[in-house]
Protein backbone atom coordinates (compact mmCIF):
# COMPACT_ATOMS: atom_id res chain seq x y z
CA UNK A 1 -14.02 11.38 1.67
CA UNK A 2 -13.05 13.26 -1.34
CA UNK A 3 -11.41 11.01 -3.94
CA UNK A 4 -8.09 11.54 -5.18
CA UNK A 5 -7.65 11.87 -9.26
CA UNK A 6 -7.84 8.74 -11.24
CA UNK A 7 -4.60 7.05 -11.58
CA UNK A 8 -3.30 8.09 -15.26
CA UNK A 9 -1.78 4.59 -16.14
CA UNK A 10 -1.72 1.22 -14.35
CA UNK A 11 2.20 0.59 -14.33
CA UNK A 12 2.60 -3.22 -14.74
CA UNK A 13 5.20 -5.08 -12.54
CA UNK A 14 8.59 -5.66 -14.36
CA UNK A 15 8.18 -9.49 -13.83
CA UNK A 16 4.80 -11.45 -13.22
CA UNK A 17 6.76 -12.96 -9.56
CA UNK A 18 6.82 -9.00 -8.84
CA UNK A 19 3.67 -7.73 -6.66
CA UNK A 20 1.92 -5.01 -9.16
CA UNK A 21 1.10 -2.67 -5.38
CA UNK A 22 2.87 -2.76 -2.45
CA UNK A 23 1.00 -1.12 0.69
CA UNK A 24 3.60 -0.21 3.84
CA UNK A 25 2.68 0.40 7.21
CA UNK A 26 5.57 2.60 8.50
CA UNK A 27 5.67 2.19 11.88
CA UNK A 28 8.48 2.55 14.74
CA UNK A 29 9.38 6.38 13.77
CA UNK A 30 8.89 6.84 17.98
CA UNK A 31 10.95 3.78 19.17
CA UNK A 32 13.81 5.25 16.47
CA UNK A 33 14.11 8.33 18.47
CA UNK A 34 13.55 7.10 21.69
CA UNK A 35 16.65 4.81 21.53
CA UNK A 36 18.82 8.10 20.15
CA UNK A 37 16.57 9.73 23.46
CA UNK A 38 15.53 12.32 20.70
CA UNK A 39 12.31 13.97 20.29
CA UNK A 40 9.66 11.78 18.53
CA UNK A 41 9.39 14.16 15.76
CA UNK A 42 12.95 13.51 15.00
CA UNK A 43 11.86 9.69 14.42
CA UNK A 44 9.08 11.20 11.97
CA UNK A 45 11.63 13.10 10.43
CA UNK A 46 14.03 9.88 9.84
CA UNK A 47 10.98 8.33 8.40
CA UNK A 48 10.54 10.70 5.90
CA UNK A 49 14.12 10.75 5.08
CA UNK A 50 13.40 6.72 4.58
CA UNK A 51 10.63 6.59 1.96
CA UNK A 52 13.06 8.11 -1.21
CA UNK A 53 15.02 5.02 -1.33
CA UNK A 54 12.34 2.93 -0.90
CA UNK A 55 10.48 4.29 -3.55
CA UNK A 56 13.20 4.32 -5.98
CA UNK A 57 14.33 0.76 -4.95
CA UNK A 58 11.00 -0.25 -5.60
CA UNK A 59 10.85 1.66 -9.24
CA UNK A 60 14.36 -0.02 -9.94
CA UNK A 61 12.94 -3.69 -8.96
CA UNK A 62 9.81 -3.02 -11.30
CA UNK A 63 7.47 -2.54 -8.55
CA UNK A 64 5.75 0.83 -9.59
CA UNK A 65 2.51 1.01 -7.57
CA UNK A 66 3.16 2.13 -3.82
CA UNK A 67 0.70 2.91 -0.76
CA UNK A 68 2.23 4.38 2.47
CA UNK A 69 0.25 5.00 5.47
CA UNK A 70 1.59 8.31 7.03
CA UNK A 71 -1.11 9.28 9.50
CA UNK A 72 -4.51 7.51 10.13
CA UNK A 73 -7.96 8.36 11.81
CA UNK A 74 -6.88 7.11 14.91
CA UNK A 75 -3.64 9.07 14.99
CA UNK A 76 -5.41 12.64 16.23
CA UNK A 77 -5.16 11.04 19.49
CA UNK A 78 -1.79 11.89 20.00
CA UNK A 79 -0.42 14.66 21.91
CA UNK A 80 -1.16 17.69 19.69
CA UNK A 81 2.17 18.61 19.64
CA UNK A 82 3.31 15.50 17.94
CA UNK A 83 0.39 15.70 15.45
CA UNK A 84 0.84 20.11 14.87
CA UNK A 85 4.46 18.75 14.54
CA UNK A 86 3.22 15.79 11.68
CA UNK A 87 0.73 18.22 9.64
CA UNK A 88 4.22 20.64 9.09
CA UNK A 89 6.10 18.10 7.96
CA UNK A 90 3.78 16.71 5.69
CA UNK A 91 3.46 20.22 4.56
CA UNK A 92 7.38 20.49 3.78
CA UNK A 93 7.60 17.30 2.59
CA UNK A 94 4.93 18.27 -0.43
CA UNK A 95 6.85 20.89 -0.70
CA UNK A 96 10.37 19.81 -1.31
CA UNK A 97 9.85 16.66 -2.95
CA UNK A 98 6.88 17.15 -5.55
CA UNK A 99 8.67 18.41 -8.00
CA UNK A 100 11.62 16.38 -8.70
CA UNK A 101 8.30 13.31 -8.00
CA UNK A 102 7.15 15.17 -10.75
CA UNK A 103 10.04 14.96 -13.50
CA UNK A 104 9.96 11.39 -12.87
CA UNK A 105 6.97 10.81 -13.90
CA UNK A 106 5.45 9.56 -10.39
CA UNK A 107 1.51 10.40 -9.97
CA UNK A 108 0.73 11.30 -6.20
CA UNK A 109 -2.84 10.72 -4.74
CA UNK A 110 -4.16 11.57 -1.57
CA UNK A 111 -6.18 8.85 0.35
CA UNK A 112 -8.14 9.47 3.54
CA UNK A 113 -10.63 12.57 4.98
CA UNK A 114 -8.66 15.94 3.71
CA UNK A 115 -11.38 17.74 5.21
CA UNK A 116 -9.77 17.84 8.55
CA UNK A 117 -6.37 19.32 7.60
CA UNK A 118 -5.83 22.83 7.25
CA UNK A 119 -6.45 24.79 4.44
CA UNK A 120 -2.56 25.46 3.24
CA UNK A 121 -2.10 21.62 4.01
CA UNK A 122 -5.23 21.04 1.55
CA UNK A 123 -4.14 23.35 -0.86
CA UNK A 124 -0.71 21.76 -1.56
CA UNK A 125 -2.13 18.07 -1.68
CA UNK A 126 -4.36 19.45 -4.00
CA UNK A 127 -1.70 21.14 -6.03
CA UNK A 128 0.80 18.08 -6.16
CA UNK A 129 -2.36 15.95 -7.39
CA UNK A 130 -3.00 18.46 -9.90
CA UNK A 131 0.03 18.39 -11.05
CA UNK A 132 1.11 15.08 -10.98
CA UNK A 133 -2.01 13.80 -12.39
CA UNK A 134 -0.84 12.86 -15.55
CA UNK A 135 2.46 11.36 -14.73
CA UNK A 136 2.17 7.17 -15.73
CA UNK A 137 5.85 6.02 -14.84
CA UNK A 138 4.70 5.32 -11.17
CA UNK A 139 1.96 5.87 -8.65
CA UNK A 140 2.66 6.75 -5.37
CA UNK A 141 -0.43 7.18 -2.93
CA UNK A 142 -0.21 8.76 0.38
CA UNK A 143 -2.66 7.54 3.14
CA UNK A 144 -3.36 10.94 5.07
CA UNK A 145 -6.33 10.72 8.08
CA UNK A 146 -6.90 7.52 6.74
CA UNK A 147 -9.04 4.43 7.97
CA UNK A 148 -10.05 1.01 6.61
CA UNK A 149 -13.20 0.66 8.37
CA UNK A 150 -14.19 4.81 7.09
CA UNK A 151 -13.62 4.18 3.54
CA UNK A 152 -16.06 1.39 3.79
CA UNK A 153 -18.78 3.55 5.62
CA UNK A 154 -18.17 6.41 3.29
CA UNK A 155 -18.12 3.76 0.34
CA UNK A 156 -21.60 2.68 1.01
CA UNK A 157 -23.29 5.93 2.29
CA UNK A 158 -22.05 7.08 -1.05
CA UNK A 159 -24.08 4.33 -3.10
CA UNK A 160 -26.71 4.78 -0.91
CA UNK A 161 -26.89 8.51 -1.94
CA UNK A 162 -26.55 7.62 -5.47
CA UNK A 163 -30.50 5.65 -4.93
CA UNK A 164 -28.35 2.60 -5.19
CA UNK A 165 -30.47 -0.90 -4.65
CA UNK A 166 -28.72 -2.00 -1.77
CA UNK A 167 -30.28 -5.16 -1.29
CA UNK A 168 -28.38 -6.63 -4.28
CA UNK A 169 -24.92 -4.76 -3.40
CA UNK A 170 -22.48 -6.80 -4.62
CA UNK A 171 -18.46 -6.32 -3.94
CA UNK A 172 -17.69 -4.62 -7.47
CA UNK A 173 -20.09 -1.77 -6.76
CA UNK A 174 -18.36 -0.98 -3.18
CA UNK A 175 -14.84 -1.52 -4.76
CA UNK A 176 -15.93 1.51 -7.24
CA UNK A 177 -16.94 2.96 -4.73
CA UNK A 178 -13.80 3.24 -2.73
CA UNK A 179 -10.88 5.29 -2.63
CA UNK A 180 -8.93 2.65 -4.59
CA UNK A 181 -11.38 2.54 -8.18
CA UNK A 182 -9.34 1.63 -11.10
CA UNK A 183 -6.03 0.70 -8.95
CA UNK A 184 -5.36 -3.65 -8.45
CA UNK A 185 -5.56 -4.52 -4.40
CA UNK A 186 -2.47 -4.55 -3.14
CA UNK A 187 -0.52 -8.21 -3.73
CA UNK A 188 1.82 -7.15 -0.95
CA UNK A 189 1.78 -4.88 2.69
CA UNK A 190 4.46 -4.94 4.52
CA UNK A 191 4.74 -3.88 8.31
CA UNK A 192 7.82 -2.39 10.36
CA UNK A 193 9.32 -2.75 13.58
CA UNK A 194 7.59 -5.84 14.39
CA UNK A 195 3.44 -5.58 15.43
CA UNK A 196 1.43 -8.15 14.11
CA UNK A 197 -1.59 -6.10 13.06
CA UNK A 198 -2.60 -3.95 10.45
CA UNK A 199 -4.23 -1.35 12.07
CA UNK A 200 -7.25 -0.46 10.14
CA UNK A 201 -5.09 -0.31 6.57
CA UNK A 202 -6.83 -0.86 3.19
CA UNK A 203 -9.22 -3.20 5.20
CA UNK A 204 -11.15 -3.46 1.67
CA UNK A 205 -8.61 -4.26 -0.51
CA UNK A 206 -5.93 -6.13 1.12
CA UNK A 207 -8.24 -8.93 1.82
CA UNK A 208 -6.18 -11.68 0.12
CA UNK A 209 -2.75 -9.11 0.40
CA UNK A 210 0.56 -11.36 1.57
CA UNK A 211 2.00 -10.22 4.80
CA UNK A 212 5.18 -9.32 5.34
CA UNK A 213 6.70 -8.29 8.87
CA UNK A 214 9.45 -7.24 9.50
CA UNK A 215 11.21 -5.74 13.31
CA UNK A 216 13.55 -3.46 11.54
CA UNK A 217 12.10 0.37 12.73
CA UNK A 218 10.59 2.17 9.48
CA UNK A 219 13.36 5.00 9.99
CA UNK A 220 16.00 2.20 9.37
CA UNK A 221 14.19 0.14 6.50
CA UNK A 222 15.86 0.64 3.09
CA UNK A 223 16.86 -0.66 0.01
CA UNK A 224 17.59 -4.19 1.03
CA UNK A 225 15.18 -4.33 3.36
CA UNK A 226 12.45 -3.77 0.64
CA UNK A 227 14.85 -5.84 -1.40
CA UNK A 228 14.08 -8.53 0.81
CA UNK A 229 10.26 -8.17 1.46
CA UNK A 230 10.56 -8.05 -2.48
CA UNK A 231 12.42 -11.65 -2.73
CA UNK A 232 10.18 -12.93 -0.22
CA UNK A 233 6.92 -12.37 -1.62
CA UNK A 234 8.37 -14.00 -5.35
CA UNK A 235 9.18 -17.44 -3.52
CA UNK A 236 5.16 -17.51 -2.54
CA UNK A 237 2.72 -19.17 -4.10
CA UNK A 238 -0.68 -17.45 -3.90
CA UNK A 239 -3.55 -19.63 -3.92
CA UNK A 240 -6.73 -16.80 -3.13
CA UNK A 241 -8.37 -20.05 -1.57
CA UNK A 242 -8.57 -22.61 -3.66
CA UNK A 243 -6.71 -25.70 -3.81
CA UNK A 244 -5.09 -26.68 -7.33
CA UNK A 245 -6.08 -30.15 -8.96
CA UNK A 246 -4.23 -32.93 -8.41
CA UNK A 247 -3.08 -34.57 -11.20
CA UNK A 248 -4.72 -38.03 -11.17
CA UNK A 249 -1.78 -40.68 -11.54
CA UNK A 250 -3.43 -43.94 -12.67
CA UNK A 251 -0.99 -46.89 -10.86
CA UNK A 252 0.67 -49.38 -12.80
CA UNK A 253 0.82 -52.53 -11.11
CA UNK A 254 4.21 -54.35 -11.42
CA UNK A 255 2.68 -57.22 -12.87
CA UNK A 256 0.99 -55.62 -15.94
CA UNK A 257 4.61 -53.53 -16.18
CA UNK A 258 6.31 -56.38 -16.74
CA UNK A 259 4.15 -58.14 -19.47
CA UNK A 260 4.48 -54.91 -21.26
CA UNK A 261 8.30 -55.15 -20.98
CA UNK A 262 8.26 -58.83 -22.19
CA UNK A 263 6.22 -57.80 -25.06
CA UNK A 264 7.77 -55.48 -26.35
């Protein structure tokens, strides 16, 4: 896969309860329309029309890192209609929308196999990465022909180009090696309109990633709604596996208490 640019800055959280990168599965743009008995694309449409407010809720809570996943590997097995339909209005959406991304200072990067769009389609991711790629308020990366399980392939067939010893490959060297180098794992990913899966998303690096669910469909998920994933995620507590030591309490028996007390 070719890598997107390096992020320019690491935007820090605005609070240390705050995740630094929030990853979003946006799913339910089909069910949308199909309770409106609309077209699907109309439901991709709405969820388009749903990701400004999220990102700019998100900016306003201090959350400044964001990953959405738009279209993934397994998604050319739609009906080609729906996906011709996708691949324009990822097109437009590039197009109307990079600029003002721009004067706010938000980087865009391109995850997943660009290979397999069209050339104008290529042409404009490359052109908002280019120039975007110094912009440090915010990072916003796109997940475009994206899978989990491919960026790990590609990840080690890469270091095993590079005459890397894989017999002492250690997790660092295939986090490099990854689409994500440079960026923290994401603390949160959040999933609409209810499935409890995470269908081959950031397999790598949401390994110790908080879930949150929600059944609200991504066309209808706004700024409380990521309010509330938001508020959610602050009342955790995040162990990564381990167990914090108890403090050891050393008893006091009642008669020893109350020779002290006479004492003193």
């Amino acid at each position: 896969m070719q890598r997107p640019p390096a992020p320019a800055a690491i935007p820090l959280p605005a609070r240390p309860d705050l995740p630094r990168h929030v990853g979003i599965i946006m799913d339910g743009n089909g069910r949308w329309a199909r309770q409106r008995h609309l077209p699907r694309v109309a439901g991709h449409r709405a969820g388009v029309r749903a990701i400004r407010p999220v990102m700019e809720a998100c900016h306003q809570a201090g959350v400044h890192i964001l990953t959405l996943y738009a279209f993934s590997t397994e998604n050319w097995q739609r009906p080609r209609g729906e996906v011709t339909a996708l691949m324009r209005l990822f097109g437009e959406t590039i197009d109307r929308e990079v600029g003002e991304l721009h004067d706010n200072g938000v980087q865009i990067r391109v995850l997943g196999d660009r290979s397999a769009l069209s050339e104008s389609l290529q042409r404009k991711v490359a052109q908002a990465e280019a120039l975007t790629a110094g912009d440090t308020a915010a990072i916003l990366n796109v997940a475009i022909n994206y899978g989990g399980r491919r960026e790990i392939v590609d990840a080690i067939r890469e270091l095993a180009a590079s005459r890397t010893d894989l017999s002492s490959l250690d997790e660092p060297a295939i986090s490099d090696a990854a689409l994500h180098p440079r960026l923290p794992d994401p603390d949160l990913i959040v999933r609409t309109a209810g499935e409890l899966r995470i269908s081959n998303f950031l397999l790598w690096q949401a390994a110790y990633a908080e879930l949150y669910v929600t059944d609200t469909l991504w066309p209808d998920f706004g700024e409380k709604a990521i309010h509330d994933a938001l508020v959610d995620y602050s009342s955790r507590e995040r162990k990564f596996g381990a167990i914090p030591e108890p403090i050891e309490r050393i008893p006091v028996h009642a008669g020893s208490a109350q020779r002290a007390i006479r004492q003193e």
